[in-house]
N, C-alpha and C. Protein backbone atom coordinates (compact mmCIF):
# COMPACT_ATOMS: atom_id res chain seq x y z
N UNK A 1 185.90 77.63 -10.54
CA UNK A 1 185.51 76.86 -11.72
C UNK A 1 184.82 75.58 -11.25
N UNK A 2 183.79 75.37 -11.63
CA UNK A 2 183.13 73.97 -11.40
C UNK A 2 183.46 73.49 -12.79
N UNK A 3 183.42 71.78 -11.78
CA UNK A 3 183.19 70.53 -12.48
C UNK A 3 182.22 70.53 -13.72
N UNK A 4 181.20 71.15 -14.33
CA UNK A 4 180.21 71.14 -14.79
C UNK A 4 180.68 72.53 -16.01
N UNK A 5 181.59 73.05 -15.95
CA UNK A 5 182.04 73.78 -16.67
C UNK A 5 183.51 73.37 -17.66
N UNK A 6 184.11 72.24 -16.83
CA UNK A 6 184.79 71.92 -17.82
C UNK A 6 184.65 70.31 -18.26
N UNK A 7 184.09 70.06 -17.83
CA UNK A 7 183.57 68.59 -17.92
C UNK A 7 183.34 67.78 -19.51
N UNK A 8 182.93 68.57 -20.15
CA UNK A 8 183.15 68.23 -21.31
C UNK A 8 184.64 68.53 -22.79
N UNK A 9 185.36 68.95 -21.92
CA UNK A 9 186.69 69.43 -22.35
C UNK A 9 187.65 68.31 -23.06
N UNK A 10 187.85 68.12 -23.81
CA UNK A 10 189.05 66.64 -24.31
C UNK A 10 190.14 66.93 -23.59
N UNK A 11 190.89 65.97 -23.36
CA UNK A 11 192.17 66.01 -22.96
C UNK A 11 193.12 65.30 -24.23
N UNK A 12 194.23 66.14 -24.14
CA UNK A 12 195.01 66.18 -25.57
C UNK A 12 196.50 65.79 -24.91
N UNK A 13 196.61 64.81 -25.67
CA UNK A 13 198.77 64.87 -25.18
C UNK A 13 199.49 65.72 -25.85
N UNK A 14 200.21 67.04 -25.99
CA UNK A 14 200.35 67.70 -26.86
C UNK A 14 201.74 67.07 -27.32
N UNK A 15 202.51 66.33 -26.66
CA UNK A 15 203.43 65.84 -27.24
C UNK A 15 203.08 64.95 -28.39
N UNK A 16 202.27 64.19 -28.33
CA UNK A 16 202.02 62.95 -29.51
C UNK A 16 200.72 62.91 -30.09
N UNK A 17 199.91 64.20 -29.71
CA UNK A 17 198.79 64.45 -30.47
C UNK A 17 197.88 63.50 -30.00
N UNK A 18 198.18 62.63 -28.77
CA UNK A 18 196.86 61.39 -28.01
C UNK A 18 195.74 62.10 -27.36
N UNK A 19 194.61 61.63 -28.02
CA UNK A 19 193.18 61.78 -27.34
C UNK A 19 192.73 61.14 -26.60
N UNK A 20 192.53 61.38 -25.03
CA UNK A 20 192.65 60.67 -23.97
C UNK A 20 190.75 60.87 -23.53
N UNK A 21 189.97 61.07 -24.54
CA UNK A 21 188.25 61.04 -24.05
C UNK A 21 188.44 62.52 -23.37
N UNK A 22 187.40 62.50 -22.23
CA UNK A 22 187.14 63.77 -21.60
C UNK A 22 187.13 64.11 -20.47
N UNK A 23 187.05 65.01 -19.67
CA UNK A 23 187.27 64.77 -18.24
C UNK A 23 186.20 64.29 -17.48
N UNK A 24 184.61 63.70 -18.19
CA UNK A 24 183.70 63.19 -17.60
C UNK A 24 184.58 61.62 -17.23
N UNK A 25 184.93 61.59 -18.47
CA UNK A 25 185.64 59.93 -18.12
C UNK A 25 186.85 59.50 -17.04
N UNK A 26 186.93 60.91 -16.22
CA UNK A 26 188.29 60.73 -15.57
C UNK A 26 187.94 60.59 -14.13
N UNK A 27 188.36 60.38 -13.15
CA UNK A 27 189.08 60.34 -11.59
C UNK A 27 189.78 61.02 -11.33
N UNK A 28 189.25 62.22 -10.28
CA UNK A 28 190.11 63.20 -9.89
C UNK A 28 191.34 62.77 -8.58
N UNK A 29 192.51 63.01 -8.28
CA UNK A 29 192.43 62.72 -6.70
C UNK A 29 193.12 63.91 -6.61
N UNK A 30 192.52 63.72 -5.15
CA UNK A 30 193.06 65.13 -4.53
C UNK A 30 193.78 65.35 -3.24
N UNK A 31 194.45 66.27 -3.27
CA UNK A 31 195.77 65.99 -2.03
C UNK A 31 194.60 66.31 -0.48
N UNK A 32 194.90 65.34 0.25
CA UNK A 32 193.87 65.31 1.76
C UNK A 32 194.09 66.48 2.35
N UNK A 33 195.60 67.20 2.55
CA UNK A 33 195.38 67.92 3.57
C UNK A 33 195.33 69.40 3.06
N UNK A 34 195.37 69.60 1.60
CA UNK A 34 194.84 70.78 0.96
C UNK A 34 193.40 71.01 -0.26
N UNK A 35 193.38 69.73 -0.16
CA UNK A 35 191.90 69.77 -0.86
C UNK A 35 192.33 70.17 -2.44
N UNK A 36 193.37 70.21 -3.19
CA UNK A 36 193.69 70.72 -4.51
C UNK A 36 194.13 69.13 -5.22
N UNK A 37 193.70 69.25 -6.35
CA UNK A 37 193.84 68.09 -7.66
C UNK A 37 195.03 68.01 -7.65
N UNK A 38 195.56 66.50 -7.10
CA UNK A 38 196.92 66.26 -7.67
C UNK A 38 197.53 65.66 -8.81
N UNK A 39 196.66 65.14 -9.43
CA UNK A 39 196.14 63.96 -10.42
C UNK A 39 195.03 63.49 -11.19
N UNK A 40 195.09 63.08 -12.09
CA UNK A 40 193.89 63.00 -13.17
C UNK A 40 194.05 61.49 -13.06
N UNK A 41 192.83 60.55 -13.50
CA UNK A 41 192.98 59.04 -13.59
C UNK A 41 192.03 59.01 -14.40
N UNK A 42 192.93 58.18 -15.64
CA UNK A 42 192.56 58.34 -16.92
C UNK A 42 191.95 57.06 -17.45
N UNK A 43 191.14 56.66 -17.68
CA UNK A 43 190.91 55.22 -18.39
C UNK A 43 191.83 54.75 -19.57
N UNK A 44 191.80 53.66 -20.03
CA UNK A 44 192.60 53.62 -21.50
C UNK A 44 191.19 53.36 -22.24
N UNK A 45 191.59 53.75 -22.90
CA UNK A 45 190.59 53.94 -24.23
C UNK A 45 190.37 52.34 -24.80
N UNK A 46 189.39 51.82 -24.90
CA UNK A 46 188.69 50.47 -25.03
C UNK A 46 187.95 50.20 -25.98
N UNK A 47 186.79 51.68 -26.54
CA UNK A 47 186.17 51.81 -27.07
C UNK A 47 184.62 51.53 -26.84
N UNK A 48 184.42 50.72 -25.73
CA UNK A 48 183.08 50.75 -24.93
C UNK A 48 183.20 51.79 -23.70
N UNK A 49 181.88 52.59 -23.90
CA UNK A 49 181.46 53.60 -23.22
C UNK A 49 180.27 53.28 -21.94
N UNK A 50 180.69 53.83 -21.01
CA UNK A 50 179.84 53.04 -19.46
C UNK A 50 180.09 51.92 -18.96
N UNK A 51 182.08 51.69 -19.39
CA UNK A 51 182.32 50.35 -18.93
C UNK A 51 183.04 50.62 -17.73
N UNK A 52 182.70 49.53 -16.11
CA UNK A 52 183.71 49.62 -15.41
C UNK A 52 184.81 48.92 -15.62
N UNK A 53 185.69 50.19 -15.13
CA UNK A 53 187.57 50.04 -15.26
C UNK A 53 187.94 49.53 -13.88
N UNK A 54 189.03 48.43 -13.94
CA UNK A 54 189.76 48.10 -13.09
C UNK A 54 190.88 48.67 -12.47
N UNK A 55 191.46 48.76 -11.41
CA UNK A 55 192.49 49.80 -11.65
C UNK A 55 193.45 49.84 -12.26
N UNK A 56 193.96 48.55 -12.60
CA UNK A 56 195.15 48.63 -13.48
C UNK A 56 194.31 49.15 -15.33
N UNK A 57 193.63 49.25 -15.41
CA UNK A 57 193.03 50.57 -16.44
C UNK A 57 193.10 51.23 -16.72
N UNK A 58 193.77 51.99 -15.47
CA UNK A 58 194.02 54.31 -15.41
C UNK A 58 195.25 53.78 -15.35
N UNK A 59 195.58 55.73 -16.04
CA UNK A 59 196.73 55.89 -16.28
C UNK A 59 196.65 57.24 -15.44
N UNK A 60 198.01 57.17 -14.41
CA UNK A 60 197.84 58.54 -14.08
C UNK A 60 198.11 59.43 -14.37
N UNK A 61 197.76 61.04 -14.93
CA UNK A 61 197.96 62.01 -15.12
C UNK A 61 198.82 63.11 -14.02
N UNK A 62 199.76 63.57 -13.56
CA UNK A 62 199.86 64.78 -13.13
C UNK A 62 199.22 65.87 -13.14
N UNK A 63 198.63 66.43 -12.09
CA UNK A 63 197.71 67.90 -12.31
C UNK A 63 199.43 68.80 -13.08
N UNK A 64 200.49 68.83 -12.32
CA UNK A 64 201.80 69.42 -12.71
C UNK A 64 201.66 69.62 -14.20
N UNK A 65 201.60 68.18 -15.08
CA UNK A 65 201.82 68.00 -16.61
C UNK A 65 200.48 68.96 -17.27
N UNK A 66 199.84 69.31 -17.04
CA UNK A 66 198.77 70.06 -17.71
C UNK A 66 199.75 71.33 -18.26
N UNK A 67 199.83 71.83 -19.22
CA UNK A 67 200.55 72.50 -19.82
C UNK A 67 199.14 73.82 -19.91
N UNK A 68 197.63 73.37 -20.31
CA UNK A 68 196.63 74.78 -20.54
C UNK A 68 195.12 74.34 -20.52
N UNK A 69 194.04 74.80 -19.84
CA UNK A 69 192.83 74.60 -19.97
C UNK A 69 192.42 75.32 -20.95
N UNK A 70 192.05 75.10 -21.44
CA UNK A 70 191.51 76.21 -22.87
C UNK A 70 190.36 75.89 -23.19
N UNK A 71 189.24 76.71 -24.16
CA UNK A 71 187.45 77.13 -23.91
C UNK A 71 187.53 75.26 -23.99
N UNK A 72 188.02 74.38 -25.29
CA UNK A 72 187.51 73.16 -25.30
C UNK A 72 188.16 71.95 -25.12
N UNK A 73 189.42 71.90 -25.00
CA UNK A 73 190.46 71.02 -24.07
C UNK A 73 191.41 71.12 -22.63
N UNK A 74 191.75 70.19 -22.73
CA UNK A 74 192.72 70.04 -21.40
C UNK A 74 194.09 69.84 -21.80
N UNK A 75 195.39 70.52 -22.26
CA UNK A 75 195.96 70.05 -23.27
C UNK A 75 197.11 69.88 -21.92
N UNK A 76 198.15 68.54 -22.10
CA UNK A 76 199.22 68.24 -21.28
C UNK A 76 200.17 67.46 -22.27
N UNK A 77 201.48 67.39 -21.37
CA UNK A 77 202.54 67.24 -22.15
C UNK A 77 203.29 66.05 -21.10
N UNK A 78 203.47 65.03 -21.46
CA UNK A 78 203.28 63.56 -20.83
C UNK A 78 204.65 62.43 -21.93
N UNK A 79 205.61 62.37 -21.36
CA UNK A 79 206.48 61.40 -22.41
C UNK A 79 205.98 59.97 -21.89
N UNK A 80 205.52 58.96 -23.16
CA UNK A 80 205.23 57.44 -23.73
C UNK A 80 203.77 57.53 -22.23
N UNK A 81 203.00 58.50 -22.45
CA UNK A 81 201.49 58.24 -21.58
C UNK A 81 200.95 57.53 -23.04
N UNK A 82 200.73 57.79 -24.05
CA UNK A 82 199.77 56.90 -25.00
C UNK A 82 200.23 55.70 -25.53
C-alpha cells in the first residue's frame, strides 16, 4: 500500500466520534530496526491549514490503537486523545 493511496483518508476516534484531519496532516514514525509504523503524529486541530506545528502540537497515535483502514478513513480507538 502506498502513501498516495491512503493519504487522503480521515482519521476518526471511534470512541468519541473525534475528527483528527487526515493522514496528509500527520507524521509517521517508524521503528529503525524494522522499518514498520509505530506511530502516527497528529497535529491538534487549530484550524489554520499549512501551519508549522511545534512539537508539543502532536499528539501521538499508536499504529497498535488503529482498530480499521477502510476505502475512506482511518478509524482508532484512543481513551481522552481529543
Amino acid at each position: 500500500m502506498r502513501l498516495s493511496d491512503i493519504g487522503n483518508k480521515d482519521i476518526i476516534d471511534l470512541a468519541r466520534g473525534c475528527h483528527h484531519g487526515q493522514l496528509w496532516d500527520c507524521e509517521l514514525l517508524f521503528d529503525p530496526c524494522n522499518g514498520k509504523i509505530c506511530a502516527l503524529l497528529i497535529p491538534e486541530t487549530t484550524g489554520k491549514k499549512h501551519r508549522k506545528y511545534a512539537p508539543e502540537q502532536w499528539k501521538e497515535l499508536p499504529w497498535s490503537n488503529i482498530v480499521k483502514i477502510r476505502e475512506d478513513m482511518i478509524i482508532f480507538k484512543s481513551d481522552g486523545f481529543c
